[in-house]
Protein backbone atom coordinates (compact mmCIF):
# COMPACT_ATOMS: atom_id res chain seq x y z
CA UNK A 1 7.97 -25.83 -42.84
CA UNK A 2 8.34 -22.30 -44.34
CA UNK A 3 4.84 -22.16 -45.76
CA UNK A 4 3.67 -23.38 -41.88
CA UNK A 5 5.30 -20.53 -40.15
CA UNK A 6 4.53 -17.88 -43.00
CA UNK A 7 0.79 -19.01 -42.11
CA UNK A 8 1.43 -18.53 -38.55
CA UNK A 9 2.82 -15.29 -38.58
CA UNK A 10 -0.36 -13.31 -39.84
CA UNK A 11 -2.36 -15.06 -37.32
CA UNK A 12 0.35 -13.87 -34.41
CA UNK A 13 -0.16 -10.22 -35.69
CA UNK A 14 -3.23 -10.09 -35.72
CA UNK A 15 -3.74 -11.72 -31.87
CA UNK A 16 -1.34 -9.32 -30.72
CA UNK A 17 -3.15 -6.24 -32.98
CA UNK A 18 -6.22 -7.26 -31.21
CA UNK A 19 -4.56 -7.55 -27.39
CA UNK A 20 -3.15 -4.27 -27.98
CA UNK A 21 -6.49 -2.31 -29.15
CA UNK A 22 -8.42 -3.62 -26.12
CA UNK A 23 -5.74 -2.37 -23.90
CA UNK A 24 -6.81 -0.14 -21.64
CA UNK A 25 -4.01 3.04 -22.34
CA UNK A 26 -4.57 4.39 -18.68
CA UNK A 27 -3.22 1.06 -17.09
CA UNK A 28 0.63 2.60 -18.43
CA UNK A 29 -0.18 6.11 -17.52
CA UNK A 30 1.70 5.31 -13.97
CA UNK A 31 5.00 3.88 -15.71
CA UNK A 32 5.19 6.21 -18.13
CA UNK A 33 4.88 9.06 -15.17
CA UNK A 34 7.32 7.39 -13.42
CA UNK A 35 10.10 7.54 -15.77
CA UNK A 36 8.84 11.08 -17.22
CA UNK A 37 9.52 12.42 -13.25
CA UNK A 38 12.58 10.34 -12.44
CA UNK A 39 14.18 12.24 -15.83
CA UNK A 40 13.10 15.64 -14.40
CA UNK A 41 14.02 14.84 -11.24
CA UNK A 42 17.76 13.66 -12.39
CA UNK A 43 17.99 16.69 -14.55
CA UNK A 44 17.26 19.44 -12.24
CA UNK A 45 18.43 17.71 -8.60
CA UNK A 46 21.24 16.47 -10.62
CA UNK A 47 23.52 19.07 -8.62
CA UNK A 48 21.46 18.24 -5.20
CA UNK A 49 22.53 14.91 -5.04
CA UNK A 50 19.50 13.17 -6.55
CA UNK A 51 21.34 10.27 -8.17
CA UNK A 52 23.55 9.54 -5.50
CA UNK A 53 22.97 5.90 -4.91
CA UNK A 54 22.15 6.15 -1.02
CA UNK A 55 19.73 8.69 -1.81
CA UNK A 56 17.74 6.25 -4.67
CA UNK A 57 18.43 3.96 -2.23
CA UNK A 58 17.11 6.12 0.92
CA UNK A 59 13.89 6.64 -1.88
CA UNK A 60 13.13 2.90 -1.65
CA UNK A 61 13.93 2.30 2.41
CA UNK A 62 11.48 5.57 2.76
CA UNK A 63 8.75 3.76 0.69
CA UNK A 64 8.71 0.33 2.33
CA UNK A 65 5.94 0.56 4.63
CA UNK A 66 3.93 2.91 2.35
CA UNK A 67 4.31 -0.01 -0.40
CA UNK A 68 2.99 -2.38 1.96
CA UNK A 69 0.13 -1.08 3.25
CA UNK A 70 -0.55 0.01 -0.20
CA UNK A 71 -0.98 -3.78 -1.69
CA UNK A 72 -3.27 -4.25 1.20
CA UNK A 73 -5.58 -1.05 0.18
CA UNK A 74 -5.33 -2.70 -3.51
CA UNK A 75 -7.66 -5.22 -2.29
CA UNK A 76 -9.93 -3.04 -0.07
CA UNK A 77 -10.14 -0.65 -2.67
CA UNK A 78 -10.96 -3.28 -5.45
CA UNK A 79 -14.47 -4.67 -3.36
CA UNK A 80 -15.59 -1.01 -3.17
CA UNK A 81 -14.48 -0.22 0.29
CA UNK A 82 -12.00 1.71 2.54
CA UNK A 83 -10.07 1.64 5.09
CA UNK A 84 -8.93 4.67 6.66
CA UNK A 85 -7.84 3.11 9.90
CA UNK A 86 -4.81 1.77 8.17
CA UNK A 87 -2.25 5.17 9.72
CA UNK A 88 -3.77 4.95 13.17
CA UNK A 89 -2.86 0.96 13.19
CA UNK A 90 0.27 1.30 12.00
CA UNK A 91 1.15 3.34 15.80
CA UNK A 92 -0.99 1.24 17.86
CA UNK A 93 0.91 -1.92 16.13
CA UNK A 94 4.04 -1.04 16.97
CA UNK A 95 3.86 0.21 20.51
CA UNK A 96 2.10 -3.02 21.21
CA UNK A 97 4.86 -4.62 19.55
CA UNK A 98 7.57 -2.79 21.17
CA UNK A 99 5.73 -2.95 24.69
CA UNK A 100 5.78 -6.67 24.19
CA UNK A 101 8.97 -7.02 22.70
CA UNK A 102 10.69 -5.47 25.98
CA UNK A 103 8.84 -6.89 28.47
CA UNK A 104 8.48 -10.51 27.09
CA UNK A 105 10.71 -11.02 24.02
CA UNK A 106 10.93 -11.60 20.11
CA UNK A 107 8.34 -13.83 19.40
CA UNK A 108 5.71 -11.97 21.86
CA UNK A 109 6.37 -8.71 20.20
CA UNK A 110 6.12 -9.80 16.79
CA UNK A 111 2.87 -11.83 17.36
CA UNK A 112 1.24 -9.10 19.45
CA UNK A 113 1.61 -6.53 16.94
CA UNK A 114 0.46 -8.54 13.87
CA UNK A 115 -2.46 -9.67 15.95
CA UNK A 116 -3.30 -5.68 17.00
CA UNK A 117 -3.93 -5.18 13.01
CA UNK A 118 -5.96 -8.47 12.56
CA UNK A 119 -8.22 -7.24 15.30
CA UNK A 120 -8.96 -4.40 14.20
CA UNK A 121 -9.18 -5.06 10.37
CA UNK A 122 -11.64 -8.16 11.93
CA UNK A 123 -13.97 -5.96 14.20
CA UNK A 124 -13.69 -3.30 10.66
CA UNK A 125 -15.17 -6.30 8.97
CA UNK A 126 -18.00 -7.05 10.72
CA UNK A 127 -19.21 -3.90 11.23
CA UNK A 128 -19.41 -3.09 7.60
CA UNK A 129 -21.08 -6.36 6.71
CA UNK A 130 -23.32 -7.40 9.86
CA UNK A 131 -24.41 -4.10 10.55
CA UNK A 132 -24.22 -3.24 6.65
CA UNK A 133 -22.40 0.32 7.47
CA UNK A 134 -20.33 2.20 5.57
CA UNK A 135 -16.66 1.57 5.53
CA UNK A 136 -15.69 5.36 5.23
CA UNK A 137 -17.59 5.63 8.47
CA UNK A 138 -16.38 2.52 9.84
CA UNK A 139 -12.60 3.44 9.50
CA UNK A 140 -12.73 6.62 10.43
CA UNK A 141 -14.39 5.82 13.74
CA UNK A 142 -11.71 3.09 13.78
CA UNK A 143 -8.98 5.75 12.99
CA UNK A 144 -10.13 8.15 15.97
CA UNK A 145 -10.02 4.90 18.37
CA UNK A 146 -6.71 3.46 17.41
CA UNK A 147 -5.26 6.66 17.61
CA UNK A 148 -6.50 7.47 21.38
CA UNK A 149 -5.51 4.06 21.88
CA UNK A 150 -1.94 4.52 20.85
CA UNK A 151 -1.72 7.83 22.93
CA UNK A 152 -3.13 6.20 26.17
CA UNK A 153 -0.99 2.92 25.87
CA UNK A 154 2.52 4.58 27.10
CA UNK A 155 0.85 7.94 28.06
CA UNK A 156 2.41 10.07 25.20
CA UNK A 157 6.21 7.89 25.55
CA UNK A 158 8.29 6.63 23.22
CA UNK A 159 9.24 3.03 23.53
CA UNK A 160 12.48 2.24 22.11
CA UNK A 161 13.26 -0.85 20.96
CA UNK A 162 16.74 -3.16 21.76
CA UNK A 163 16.23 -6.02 20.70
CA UNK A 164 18.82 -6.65 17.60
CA UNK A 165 17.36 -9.75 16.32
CA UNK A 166 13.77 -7.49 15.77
CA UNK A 167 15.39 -4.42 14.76
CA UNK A 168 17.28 -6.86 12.36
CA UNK A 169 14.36 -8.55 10.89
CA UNK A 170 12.11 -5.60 10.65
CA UNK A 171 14.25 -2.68 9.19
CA UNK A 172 17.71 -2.21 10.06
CA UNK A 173 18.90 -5.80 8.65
CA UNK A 174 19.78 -7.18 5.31
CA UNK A 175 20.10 -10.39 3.51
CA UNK A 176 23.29 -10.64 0.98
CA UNK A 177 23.56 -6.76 1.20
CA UNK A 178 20.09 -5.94 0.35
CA UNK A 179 17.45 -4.41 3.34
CA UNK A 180 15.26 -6.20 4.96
CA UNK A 181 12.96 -3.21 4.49
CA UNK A 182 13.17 -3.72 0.75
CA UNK A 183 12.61 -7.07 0.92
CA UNK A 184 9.70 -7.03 2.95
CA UNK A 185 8.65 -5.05 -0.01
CA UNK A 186 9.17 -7.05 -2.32
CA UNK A 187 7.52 -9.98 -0.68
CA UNK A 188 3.97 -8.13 -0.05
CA UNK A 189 4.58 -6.71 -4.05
CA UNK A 190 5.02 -10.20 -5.36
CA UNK A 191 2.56 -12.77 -2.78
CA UNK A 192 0.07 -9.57 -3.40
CA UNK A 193 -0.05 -9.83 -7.18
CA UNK A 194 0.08 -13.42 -7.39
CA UNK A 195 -2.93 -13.79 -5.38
CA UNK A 196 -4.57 -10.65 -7.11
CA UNK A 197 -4.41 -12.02 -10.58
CA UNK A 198 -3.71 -15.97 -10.19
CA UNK A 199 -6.09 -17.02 -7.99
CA UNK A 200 -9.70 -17.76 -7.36
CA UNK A 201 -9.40 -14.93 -4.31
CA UNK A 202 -8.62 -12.36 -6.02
CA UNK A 203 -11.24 -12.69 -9.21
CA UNK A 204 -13.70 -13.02 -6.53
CA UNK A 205 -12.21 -9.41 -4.99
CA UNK A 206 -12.78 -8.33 -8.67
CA UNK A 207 -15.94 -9.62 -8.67
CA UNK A 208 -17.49 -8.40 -5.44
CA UNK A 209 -16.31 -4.53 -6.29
CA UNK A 210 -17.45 -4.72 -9.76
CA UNK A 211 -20.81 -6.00 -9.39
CA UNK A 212 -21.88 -7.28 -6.16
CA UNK A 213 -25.78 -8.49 -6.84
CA UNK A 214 -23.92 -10.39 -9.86
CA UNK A 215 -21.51 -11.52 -7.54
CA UNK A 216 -23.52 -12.99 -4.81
CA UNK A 217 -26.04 -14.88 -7.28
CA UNK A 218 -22.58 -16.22 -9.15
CA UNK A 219 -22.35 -17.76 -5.58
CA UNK A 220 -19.18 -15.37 -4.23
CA UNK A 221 -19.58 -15.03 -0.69
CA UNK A 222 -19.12 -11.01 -0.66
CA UNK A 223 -19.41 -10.58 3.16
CA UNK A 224 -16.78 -12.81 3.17
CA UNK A 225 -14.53 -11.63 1.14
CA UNK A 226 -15.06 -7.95 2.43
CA UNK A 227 -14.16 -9.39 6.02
CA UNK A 228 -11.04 -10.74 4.34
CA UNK A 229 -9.72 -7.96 2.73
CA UNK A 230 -10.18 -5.31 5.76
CA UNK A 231 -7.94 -7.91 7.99
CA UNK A 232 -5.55 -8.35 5.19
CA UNK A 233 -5.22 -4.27 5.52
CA UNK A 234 -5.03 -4.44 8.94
CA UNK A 235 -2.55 -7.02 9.20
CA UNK A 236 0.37 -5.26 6.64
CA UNK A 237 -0.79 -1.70 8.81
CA UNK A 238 0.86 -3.87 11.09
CA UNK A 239 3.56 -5.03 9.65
CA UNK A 240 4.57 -1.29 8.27
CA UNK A 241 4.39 -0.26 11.84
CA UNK A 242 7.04 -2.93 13.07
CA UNK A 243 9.03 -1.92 9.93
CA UNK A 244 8.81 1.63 11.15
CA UNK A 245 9.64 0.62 14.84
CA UNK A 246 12.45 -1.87 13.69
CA UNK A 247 13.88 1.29 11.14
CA UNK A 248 14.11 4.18 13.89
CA UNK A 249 14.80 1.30 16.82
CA UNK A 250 11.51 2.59 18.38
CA UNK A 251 7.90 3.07 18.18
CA UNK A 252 5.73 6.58 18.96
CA UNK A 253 1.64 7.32 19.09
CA UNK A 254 2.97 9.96 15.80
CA UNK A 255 4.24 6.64 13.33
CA UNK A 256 2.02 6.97 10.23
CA UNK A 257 0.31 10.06 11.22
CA UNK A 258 0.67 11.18 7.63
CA UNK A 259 0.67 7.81 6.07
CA UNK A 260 -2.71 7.44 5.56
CA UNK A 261 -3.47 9.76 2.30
CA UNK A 262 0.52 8.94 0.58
CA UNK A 263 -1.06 5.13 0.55
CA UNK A 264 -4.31 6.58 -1.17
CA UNK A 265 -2.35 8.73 -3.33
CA UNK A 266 -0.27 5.73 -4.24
CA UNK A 267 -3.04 3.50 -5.09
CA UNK A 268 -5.41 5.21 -7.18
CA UNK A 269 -1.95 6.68 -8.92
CA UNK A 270 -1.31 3.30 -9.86
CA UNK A 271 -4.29 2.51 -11.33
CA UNK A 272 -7.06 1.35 -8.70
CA UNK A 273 -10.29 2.47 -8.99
CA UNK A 274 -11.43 4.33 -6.17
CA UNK A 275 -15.40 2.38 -6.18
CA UNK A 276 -14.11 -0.98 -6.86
CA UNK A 277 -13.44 -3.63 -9.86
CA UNK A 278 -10.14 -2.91 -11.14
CA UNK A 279 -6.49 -2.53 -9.82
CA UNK A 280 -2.78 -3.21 -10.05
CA UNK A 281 -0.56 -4.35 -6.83
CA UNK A 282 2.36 -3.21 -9.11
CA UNK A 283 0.72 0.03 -10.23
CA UNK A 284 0.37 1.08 -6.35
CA UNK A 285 4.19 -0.05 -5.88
CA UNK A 286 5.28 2.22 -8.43
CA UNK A 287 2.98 5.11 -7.31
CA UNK A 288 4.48 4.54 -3.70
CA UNK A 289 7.93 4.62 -5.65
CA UNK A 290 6.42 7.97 -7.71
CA UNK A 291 5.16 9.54 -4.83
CA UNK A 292 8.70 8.88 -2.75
CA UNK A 293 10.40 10.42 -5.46
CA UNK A 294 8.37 13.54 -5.60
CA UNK A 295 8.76 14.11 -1.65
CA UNK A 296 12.68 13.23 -1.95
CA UNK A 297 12.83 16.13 -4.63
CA UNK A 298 10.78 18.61 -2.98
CA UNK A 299 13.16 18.02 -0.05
CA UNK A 300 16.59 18.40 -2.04
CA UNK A 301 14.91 21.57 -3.52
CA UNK A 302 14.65 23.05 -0.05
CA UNK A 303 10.79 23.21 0.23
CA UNK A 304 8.99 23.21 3.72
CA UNK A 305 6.66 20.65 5.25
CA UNK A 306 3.50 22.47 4.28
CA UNK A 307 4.76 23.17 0.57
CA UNK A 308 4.66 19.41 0.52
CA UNK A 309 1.73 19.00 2.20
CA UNK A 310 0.31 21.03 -0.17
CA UNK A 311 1.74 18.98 -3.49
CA UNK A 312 0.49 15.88 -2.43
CA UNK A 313 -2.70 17.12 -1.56
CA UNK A 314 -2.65 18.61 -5.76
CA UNK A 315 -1.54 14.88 -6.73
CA UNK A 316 -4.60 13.11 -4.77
CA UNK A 317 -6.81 15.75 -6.36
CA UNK A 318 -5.41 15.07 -9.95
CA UNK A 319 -5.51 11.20 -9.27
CA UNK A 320 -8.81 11.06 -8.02
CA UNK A 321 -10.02 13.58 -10.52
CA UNK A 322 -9.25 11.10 -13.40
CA UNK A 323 -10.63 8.15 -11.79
CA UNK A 324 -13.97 9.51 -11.59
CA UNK A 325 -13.37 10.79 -15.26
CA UNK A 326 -12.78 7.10 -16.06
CA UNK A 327 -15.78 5.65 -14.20
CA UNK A 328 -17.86 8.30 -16.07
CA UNK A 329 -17.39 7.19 -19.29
């Protein structure tokens, strides 16, 4: 018995030597940032209130719908594509849901909205692979549309929204003392990753972004899964924009005006490459977590709107810098 497991143990080292030297070191880059800036953030906001627990907690309400949309881009991101629609659907989504939702209930308003961001991640779709154009152009045409949309809709109006089951469900709720917003969360974290990594979808996402003449003679229906993965964005644009409406008991043309490049930021932070092949769902939840913590403590250190502006716009820079340093080599 002894002599067995003394023959084992070399063999154990060695696997795990040999896991550990193809590991690529940048996938921990993002966790080891995290905790680095939560520790600088706790020692100089200490006095600010920075580890009060309704402001950590205020940190993960905040980052919800930025998390969400987030897995969604994990997948667009991976096939090669974009989607800059997403901020513009998150507005239209919710004042079609709130429109609905007052004039003909809970279950209207909750279908209508989803359905707003399955539309339009459908029609993104097909554009990009019947008419072969590029997704940047795609979704930003997209973007401009959804966004006139959400202005014309209620003419510029706010549309609050009263119904307490809704507002329950999508934001102001919880479930044995934790939010609904978290929880929402944490169900697009975990169905996001299981499907990335555990199923036959998401190696064919992998696939397609990596190499897609390899792909499509391996028998991977690309178009398909392109189509796919622009609705799934769509569809949890529109599900942060119910969260949003359900949070603030409301929805305006201005929700996720500035969502759009924090979701960007918080992907390719956590470890997606920008041109496809390779991501993490729980990299881009921690760089939506990294990303809320930096805006929290630029906040409690009494910096203005365009100061932050302006560090996010450094972080995109810095992220997107060492993707392409990463692809280059």
């Amino acid at each position: 018995m002894t002599s067995t497991a003394e023959a084992i143990a070399p063999e154990q080292h060695r696997s795990l030597a040999l896991r550990l030297r193809h590991t690529d070191p940048s996938t921990y880059i993002v966790y080891v940032g995290f905790v680095l800036i939560f520790a600088v953030m706790a020692l100089t906001l200490h006095g600010d209130g920075f580890l009060d627990k309704q402001n950590l907690l205020n940190i993960l309400l905040q980052t919800a719908p930025i998390t969400v949309m987030a897995v969604g881009s994990v997948f667009v991101l991976s096939t090669g594509e974009i989607d800059l629609s997403i901020g513009s659907v998150v507005a239209l989504s919710a004042l079609v849901s709130a429109v609905q939702l007052r004039d003909h209930g809970l279950l209207a308003g909750i279908s209508a909205g989803l359905a707003t961001g399955i539309v339009v991640g459908l029609v993104n779709g097909l554009l990009v692979t019947r008419l072969r154009l590029p997704s940047f152009l795609v979704t930003l045409g997209m973007m401009g549309l959804c966004a006139g949309l959400s202005q014309r809709i209620t003419q510029l109006q706010a549309v609050p929204s009263i119904d307490v089951s809704f507002n329950g469900l999508f934001g102001s709720g919880s479930v044995a003392g934790v939010s609904t917003l978290i929880l929402w969360s944490a169900l697009f974290v975990v169905a996001g990753h299981y499907i990335y990594r555990h199923t036959r979808t998401g190696a064919h996402v992998l696939a397609a972004g990596d190499n897609v003449r390899a792909a499509r003679v391996s028998g991977i229906r690309v178009d398909r899964i392109k189509v796919g993965v622009l609705v799934a964005s769509g569809a949890c644009a529109a599900v942060a924009g119910m969260l949003y409406t359900g949070r603030l008991h409301g929805a305006t043309y201005t929700l996720g005006s500035s969502d759009l490049l924090t979701v960007i930021a918080a992907v390719v932070i956590g470890g997606t490459r920008l041109f496809g092949g390779k991501g993490t769902v729980f990299g881009a939840l921690i760089g939506s977590l990294v990303l809320g913590m930096l805006n929290n403590g630029l906040i409690l250190a009494g910096l203005t709107d365009a100061e932050q502006q302006i560090a996010r716009g450094l972080i995109i820079l810095i992220a997107v810098a060492l993707t392409l340093r990463e692809d280059k080599s």
